[in-house]
Protein backbone atom coordinates (compact mmCIF):
# COMPACT_ATOMS: atom_id res chain seq x y z
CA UNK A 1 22.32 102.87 50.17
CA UNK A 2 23.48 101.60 53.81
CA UNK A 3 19.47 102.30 54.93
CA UNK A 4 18.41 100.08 52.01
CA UNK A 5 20.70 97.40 53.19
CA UNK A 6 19.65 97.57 56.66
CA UNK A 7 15.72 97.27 55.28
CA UNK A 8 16.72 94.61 53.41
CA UNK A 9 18.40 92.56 56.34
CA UNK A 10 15.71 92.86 58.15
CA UNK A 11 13.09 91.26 55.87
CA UNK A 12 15.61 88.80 55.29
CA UNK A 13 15.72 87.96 59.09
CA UNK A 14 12.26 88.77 59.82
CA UNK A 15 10.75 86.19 56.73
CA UNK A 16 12.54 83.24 58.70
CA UNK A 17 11.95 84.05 62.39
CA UNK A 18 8.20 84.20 61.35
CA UNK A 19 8.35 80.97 60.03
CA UNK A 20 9.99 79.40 62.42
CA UNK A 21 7.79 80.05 65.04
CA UNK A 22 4.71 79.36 63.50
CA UNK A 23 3.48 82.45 61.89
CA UNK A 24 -0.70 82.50 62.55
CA UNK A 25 -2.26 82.22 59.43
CA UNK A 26 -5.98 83.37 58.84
CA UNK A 27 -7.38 79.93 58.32
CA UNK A 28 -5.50 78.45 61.29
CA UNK A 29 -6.78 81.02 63.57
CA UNK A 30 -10.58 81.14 62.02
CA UNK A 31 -10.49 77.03 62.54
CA UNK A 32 -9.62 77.04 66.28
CA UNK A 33 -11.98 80.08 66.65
CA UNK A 34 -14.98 78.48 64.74
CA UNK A 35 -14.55 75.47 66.08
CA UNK A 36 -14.29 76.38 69.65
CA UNK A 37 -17.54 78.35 69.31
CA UNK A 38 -19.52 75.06 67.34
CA UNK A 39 -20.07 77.02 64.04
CA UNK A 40 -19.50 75.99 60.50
CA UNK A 41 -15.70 76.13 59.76
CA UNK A 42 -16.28 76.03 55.60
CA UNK A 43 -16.15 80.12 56.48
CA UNK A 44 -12.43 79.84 57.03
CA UNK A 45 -11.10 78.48 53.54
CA UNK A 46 -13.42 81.35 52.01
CA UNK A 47 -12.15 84.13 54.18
CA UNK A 48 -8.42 82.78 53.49
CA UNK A 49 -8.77 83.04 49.73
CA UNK A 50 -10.43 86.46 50.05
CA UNK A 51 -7.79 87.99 51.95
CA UNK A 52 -4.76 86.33 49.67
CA UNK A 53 -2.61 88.83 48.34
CA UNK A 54 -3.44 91.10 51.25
CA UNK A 55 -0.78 90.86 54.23
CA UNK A 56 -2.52 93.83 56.17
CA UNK A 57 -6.33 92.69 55.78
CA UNK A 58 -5.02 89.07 56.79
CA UNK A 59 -2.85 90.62 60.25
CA UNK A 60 -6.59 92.72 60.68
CA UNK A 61 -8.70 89.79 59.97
CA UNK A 62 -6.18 87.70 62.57
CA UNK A 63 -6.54 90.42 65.11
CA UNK A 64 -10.11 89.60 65.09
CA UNK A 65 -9.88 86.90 67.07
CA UNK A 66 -9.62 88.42 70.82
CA UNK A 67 -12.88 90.79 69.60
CA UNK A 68 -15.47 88.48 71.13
CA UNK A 69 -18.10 86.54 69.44
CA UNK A 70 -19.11 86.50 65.85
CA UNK A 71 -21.02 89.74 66.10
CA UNK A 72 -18.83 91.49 67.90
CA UNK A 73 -15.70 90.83 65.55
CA UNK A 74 -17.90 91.82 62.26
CA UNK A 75 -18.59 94.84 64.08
CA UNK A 76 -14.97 95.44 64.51
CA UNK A 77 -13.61 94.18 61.18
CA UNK A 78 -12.38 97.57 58.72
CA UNK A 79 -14.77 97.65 55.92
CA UNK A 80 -12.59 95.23 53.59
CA UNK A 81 -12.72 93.05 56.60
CA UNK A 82 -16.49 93.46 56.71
CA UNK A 83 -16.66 92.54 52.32
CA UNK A 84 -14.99 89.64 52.91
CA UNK A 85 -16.98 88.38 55.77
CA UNK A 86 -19.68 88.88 54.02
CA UNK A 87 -19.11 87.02 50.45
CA UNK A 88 -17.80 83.97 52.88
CA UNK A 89 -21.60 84.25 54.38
CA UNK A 90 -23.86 84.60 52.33
């Protein structure tokens, strides 16, 4: 019961502290990266609303971003990483 409590308190605190210091969503991130690089940024909406639902393919899709250049982060993107890429691409 007390371990459950703890958990609890620390969502709690953790859901606001993310918040509150601007929490990097996909399509922010996929913006400034597409942008940066001159490519077409209608990718980003698509590869938000594929990932929805999906904390962990959203934190690996975010991750992404340090991987290099568009070939070099579909090469490192997990395969659901890899799906989605490719139904935003095609």
């Amino acid at each position: 019961m007390k371990l459950n409590l703890i958990a609890s308190t620390m969502v709690i605190v953790a859901l606001p502290f993310n918040a509150a210091f601007g929490a990097e969503t996909l399509e922010g991130v996929c913006l400034a990266v597409v942008e940066q690089e001159g490519g077409d940024t209608a990718i980003c909406s698509c590869l938000a609303e594929e990932v929805a639902g999906n904390p962990t393919l959203e934190a690996h899709m975010i991750a992404l971003k340090d991987a290099g250049g568009p070939d070099e982060r579909y090469t490192a993107a997990n395969d659901e990483g890899k799906a989605a890429i490719d139904v935003c691409t095609r």
